[in-house]
Protein backbone atom coordinates (compact mmCIF):
# COMPACT_ATOMS: atom_id res chain seq x y z
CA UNK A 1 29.13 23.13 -23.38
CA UNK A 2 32.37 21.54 -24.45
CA UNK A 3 35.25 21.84 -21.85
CA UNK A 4 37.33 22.04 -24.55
CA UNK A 5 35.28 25.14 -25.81
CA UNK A 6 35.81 26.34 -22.55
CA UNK A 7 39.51 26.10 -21.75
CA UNK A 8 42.63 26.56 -24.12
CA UNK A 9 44.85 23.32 -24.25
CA UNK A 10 47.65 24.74 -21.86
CA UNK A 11 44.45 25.22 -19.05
CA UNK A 12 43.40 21.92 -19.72
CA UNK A 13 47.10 20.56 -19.16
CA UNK A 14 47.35 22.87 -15.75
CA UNK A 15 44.28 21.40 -14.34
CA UNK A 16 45.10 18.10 -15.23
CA UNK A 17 48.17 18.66 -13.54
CA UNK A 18 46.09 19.73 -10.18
CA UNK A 19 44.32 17.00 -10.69
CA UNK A 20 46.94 14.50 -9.86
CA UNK A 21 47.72 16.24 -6.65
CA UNK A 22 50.77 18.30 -8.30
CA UNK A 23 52.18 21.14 -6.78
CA UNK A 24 52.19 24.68 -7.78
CA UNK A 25 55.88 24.12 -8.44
CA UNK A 26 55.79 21.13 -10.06
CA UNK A 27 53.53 21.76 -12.75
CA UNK A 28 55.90 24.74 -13.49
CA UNK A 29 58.31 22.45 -14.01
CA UNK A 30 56.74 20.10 -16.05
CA UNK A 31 54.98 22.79 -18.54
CA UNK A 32 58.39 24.75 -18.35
CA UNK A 33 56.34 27.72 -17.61
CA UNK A 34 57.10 30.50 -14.85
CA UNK A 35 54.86 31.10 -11.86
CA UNK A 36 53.57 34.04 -13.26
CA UNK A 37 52.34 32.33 -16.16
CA UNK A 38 50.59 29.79 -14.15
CA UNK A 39 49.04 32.44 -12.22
CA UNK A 40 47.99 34.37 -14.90
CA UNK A 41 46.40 30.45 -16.19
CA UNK A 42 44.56 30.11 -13.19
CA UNK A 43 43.22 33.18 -12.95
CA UNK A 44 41.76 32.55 -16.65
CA UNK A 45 40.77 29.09 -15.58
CA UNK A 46 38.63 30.14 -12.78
CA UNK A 47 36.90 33.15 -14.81
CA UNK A 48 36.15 31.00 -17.58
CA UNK A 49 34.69 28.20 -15.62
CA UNK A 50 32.36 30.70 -13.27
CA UNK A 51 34.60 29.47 -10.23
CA UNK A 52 35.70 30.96 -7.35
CA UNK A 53 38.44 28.52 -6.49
CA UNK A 54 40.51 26.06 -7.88
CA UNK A 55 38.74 23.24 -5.79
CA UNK A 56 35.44 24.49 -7.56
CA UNK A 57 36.89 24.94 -11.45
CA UNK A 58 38.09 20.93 -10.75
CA UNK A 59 34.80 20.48 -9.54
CA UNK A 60 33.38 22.14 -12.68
CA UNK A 61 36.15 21.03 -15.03
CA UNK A 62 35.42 16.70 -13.57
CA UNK A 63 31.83 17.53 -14.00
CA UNK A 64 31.70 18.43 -17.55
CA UNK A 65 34.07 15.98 -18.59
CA UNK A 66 31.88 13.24 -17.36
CA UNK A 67 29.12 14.79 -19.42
CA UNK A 68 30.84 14.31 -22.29
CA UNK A 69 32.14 10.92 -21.51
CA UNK A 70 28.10 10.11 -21.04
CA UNK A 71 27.62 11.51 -24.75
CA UNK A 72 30.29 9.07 -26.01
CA UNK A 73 28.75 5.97 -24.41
């Protein structure tokens, strides 16, 4: 399945974001959203993805990227 089937554009951003080793805080920052709005982001990240952390959704999220950076080459 597409990642991008999976995740709105703002959830892509966020994990992106988490990624790079950006902070809670930061990424607030940088989206200009609150920390309630990141919350309620992760929270949607993890259910869509079938995680149960955030170190398992960027698990999930690297994985199927790579899958579809296979497809492409």
């Amino acid at each position: 399945m597409k990642i991008t089937s999976m995740l709105t554009a703002r959830q892509i951003q966020i994990i992106q974001h988490m990624i790079a080793g950006k902070s809670k805080a930061e990424i607030c920052r940088q989206l200009c959203i609150t920390p309630g709005t990141y919350n309620n982001h992760r929270n949607n990240i993890l259910e869509r993805l079938g995680a149960n952390n955030m170190a398992q959704a960027v698990d999930i999220f690297k994985r199927e990227v790579d899958k579809a950076m296979e497809v492409r080459a």
